[in-house]
C-alpha atoms as a PDB file:
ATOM      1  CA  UNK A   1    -222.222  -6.658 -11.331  1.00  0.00           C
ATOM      2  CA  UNK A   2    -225.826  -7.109 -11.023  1.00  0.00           C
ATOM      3  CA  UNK A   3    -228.349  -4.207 -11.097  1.00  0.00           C
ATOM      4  CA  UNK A   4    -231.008  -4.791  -8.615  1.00  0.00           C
ATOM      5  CA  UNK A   5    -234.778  -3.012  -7.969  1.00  0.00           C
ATOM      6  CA  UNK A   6    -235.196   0.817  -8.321  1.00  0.00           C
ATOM      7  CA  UNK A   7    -235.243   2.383  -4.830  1.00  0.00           C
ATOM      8  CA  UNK A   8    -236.371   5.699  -6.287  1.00  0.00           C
ATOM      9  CA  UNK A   9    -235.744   6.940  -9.714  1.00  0.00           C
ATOM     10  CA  UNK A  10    -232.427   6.114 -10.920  1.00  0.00           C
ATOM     11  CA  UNK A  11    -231.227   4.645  -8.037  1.00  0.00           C
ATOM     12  CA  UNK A  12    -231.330   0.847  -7.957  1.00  0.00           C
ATOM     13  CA  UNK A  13    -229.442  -1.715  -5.775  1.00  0.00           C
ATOM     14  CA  UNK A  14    -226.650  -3.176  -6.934  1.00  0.00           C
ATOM     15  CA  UNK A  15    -224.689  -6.024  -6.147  1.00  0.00           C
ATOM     16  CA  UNK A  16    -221.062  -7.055  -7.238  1.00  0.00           C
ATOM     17  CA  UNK A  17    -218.851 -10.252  -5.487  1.00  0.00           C
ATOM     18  CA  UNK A  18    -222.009 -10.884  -2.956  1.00  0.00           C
ATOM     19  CA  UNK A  19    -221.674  -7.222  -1.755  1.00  0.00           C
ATOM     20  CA  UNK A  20    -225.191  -5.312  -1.981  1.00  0.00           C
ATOM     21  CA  UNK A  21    -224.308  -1.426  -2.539  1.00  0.00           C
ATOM     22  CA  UNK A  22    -226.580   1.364  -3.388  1.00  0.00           C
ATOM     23  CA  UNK A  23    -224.981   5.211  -4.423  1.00  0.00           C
ATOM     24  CA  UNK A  24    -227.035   7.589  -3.518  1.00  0.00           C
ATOM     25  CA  UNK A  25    -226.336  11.651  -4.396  1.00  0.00           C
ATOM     26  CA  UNK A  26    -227.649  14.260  -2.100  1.00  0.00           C
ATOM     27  CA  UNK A  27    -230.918  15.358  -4.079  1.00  0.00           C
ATOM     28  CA  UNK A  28    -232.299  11.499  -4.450  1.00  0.00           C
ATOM     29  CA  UNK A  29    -235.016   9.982  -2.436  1.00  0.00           C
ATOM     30  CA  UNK A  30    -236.738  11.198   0.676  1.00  0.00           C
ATOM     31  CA  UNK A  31    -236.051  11.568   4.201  1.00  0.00           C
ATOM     32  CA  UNK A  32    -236.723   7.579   4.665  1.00  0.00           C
ATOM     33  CA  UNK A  33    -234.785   6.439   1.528  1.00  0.00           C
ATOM     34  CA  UNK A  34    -232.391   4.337   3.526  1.00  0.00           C
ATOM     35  CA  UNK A  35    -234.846   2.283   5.528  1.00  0.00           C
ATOM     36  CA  UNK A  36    -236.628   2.265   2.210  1.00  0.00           C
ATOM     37  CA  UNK A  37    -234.018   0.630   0.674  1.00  0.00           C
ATOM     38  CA  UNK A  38    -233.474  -2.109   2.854  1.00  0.00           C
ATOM     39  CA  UNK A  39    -237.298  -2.606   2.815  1.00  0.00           C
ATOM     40  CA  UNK A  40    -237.029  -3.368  -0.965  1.00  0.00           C
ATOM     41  CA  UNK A  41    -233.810  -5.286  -0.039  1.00  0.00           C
ATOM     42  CA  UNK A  42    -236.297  -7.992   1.812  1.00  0.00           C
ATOM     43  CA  UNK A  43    -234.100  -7.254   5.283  1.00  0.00           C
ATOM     44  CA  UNK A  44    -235.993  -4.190   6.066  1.00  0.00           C
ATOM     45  CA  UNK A  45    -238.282  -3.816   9.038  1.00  0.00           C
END
């Protein structure tokens, strides 16, 4: 497994068999943490 960048706080990308995951509990990250994500990803819009 390979821990990517932070998205917010404690909550980085991570990647495991070419799969890119990211877990994600309720009180992390704002209303746009998703699209955020995939922004940091380099496939975001």
């Amino acid at each position: 497994m390979q821990i990517g960048v932070e998205v917010a706080p404690g909550v980085p990308w991570m990647q495991a068999d070419g799969v890119w995951a990211i877990l994600k509990s309720g009180n992390f990250g704002t209303e746009s943490f998703f699209f955020d994500a995939l922004e940091k990803l380099g496939i975001g819009q």
